[in-house]
N, C-alpha and C. Protein backbone atom coordinates (compact mmCIF):
# COMPACT_ATOMS: atom_id res chain seq x y z
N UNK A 1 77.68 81.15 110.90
CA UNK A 1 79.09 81.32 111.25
C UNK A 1 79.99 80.71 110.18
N UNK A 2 79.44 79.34 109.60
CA UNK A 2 80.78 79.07 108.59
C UNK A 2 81.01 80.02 107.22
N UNK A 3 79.56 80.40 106.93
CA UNK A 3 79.66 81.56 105.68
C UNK A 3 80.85 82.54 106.53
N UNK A 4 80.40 83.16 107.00
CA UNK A 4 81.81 84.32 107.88
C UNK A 4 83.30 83.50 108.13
N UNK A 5 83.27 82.25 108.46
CA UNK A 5 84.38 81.52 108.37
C UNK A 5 84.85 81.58 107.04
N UNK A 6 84.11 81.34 105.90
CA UNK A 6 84.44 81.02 104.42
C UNK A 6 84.88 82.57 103.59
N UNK A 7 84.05 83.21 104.29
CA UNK A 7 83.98 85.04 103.73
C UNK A 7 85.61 85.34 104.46
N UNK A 8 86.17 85.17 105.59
CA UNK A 8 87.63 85.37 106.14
C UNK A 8 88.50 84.07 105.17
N UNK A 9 88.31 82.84 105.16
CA UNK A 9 89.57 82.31 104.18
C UNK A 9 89.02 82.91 102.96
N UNK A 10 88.62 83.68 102.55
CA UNK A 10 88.40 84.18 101.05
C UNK A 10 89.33 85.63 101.10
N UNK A 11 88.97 86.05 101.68
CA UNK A 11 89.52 87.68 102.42
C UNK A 11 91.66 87.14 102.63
N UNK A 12 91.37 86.41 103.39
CA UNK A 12 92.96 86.18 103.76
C UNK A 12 93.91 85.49 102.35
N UNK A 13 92.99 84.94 101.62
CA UNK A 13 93.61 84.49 100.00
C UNK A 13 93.72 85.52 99.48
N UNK A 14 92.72 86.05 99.25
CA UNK A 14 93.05 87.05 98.27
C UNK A 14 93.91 88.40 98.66
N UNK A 15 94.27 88.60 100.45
CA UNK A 15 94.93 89.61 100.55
C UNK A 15 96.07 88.53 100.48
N UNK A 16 96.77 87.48 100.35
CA UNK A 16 97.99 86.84 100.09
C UNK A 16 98.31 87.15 98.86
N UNK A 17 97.25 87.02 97.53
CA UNK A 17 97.56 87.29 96.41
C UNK A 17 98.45 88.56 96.01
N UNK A 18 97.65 89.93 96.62
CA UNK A 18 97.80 90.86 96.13
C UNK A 18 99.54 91.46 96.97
N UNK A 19 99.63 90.86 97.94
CA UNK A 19 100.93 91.17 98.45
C UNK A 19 101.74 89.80 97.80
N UNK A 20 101.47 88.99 97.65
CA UNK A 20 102.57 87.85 96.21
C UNK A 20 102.76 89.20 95.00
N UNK A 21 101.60 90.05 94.46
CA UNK A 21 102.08 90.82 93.28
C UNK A 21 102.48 92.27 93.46
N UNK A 22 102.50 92.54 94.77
CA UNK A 22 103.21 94.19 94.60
C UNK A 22 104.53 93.73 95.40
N UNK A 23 105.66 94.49 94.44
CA UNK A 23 106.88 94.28 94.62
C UNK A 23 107.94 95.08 95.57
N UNK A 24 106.77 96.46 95.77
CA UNK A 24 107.46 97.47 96.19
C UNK A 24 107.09 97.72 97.42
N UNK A 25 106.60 96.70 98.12
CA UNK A 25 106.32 96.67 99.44
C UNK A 25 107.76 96.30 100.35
N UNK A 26 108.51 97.22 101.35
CA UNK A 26 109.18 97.28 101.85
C UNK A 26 109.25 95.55 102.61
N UNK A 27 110.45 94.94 102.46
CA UNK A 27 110.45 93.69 102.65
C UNK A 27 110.20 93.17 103.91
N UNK A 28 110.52 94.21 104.91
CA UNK A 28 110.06 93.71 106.31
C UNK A 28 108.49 94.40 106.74
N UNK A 29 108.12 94.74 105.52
CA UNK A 29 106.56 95.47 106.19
C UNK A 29 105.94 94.23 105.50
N UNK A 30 106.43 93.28 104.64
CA UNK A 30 105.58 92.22 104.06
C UNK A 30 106.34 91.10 104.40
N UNK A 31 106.88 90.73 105.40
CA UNK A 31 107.38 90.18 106.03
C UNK A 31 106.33 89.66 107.36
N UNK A 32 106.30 91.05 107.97
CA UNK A 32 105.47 91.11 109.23
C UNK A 32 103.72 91.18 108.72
N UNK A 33 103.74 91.47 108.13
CA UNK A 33 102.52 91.01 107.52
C UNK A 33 102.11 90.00 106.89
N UNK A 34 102.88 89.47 106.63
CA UNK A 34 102.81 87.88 105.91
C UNK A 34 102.73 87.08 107.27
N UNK A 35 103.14 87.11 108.11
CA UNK A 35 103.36 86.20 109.83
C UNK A 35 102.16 86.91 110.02
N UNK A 36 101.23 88.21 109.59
CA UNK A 36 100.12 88.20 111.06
C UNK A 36 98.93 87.61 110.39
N UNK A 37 99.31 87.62 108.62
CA UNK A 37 98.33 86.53 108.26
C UNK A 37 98.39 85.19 108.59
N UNK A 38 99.52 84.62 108.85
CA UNK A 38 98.99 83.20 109.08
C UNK A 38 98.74 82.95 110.93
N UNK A 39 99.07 84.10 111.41
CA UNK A 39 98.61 84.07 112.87
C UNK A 39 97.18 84.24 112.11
N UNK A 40 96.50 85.08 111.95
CA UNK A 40 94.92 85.42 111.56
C UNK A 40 94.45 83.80 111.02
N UNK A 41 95.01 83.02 110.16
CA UNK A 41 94.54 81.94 109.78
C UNK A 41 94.45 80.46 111.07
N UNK A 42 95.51 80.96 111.91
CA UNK A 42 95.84 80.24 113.23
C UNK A 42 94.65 80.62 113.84
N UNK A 43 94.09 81.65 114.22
CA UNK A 43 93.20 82.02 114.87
C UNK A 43 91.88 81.69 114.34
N UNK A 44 91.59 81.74 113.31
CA UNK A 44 90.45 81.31 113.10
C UNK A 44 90.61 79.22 112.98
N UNK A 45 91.20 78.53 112.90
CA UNK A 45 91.41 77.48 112.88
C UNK A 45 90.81 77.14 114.30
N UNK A 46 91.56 78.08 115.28
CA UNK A 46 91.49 77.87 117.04
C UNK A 46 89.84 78.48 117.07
N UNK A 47 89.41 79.13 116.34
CA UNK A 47 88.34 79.76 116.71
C UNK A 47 87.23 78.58 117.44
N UNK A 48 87.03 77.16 116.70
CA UNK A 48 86.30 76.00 116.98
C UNK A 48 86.78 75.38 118.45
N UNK A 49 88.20 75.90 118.73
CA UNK A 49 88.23 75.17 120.03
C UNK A 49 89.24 76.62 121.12
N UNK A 50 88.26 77.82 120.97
CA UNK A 50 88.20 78.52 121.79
C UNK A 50 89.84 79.46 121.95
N UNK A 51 89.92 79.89 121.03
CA UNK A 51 91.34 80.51 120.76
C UNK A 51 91.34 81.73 122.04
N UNK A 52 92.64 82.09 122.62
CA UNK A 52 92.91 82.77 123.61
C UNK A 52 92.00 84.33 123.12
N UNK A 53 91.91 85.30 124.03
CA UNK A 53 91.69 86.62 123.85
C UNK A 53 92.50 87.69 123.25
N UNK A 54 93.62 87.46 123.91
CA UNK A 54 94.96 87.91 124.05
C UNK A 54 95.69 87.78 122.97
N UNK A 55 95.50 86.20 121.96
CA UNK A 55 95.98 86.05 120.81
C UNK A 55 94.87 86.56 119.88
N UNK A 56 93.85 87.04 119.76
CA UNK A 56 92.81 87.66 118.96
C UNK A 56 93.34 89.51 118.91
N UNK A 57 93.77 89.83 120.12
CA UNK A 57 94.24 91.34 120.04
C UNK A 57 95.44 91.35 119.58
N UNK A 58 96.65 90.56 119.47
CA UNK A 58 97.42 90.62 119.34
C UNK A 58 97.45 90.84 117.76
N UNK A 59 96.71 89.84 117.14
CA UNK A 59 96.52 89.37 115.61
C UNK A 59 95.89 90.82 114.74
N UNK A 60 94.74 91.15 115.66
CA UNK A 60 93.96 92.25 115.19
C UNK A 60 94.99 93.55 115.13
N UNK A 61 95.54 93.82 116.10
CA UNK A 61 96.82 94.85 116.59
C UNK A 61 97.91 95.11 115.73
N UNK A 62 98.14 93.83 114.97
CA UNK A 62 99.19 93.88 114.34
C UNK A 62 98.73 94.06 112.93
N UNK A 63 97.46 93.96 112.54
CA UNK A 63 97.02 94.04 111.47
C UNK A 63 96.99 95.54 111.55
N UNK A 64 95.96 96.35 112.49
CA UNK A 64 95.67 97.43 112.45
C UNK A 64 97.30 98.44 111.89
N UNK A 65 98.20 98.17 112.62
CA UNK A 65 99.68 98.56 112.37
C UNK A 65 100.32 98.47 111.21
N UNK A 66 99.49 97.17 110.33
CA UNK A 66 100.17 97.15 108.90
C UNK A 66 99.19 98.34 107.98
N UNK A 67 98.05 98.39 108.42
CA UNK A 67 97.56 99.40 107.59
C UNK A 67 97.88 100.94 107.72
N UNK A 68 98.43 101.04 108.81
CA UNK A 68 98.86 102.57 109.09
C UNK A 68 100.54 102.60 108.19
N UNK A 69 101.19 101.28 108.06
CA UNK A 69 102.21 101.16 107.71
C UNK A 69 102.47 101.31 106.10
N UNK A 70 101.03 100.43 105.48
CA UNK A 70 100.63 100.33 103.92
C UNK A 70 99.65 101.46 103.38
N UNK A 71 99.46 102.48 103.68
CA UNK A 71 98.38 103.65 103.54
C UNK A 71 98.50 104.54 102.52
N UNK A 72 99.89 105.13 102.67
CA UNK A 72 100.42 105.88 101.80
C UNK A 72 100.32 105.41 100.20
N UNK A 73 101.42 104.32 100.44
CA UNK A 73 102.00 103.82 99.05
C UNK A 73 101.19 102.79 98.60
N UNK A 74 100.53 102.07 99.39
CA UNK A 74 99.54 101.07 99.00
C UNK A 74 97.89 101.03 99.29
N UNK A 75 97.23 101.67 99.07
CA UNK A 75 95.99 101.64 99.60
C UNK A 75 95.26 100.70 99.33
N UNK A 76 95.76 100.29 98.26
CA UNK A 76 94.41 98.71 97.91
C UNK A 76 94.82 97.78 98.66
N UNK A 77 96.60 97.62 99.12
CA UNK A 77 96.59 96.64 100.19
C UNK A 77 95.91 96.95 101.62
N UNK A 78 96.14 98.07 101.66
CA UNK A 78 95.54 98.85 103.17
C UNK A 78 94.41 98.10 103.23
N UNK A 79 93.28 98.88 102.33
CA UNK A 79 92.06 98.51 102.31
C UNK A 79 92.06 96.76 102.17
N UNK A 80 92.57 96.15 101.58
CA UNK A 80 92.42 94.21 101.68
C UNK A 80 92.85 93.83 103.34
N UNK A 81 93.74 94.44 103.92
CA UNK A 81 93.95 94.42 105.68
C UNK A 81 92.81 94.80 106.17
N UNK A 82 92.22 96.12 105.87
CA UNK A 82 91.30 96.31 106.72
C UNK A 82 90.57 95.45 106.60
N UNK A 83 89.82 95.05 105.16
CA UNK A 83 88.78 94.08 104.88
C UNK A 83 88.89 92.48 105.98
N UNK A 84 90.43 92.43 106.32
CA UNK A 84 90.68 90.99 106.69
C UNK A 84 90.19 91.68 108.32
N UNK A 85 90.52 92.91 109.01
CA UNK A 85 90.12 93.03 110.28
C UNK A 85 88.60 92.87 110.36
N UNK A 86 88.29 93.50 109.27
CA UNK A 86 86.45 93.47 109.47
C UNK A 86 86.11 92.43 109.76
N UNK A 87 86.36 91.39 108.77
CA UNK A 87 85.97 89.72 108.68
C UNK A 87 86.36 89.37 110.51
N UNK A 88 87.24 89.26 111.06
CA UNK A 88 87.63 88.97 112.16
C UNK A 88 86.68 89.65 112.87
N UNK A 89 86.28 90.64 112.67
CA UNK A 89 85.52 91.79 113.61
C UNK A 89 84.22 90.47 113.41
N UNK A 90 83.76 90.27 112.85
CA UNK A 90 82.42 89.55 112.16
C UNK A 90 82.19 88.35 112.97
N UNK A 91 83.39 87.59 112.84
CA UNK A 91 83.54 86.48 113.96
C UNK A 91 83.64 86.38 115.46
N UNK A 92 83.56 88.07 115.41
CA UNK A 92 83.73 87.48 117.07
C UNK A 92 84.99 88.12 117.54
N UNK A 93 86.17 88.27 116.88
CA UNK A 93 87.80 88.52 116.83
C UNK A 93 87.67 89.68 117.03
């Protein structure tokens, strides 16, 4: 489990990076995506002391929404979201 813990803060850095360098991401779609990453980082923090259900769908939900949102114009971010749902998928989330 901590490799999959370590494989998601690796996943959630590096999708921070790549939305720090594309510019042309509509400011409130990287806005709201910037908040469901650090909910996703909240959640796995809580993961050790039993994080709600409800806040796991919520987190996952909102991710799923940024990739339908980033698809078009961004696919490598798409694909770094999805990568961050998988990881969550992995844990349990």
């Amino acid at each position: 489990m901590a490799d999959q813990h370590e494989a998601l803060r690796k996943t959630i850095s590096e999708l921070q990076a790549q939305l720090a360098e594309i510019h042309s991401v509509d400011p409130q779609v990287a806005q709201d995506l910037q908040q469901t990453i650090e909910q996703a980082r909240g959640v796995l923090a809580a993961q050790a002391g039993e994080a709600r259900a409800e806040q796991h769908q919520t987190v996952v939900g909102q991710l799923q929404n940024a990739v339908l949102r980033l698809e078009v114009e961004h696919p490598t971010l798409a694909g770094s979201v999805g990568s961050l749902i998988d990881a969550l998928g992995q844990i349990g989330i």
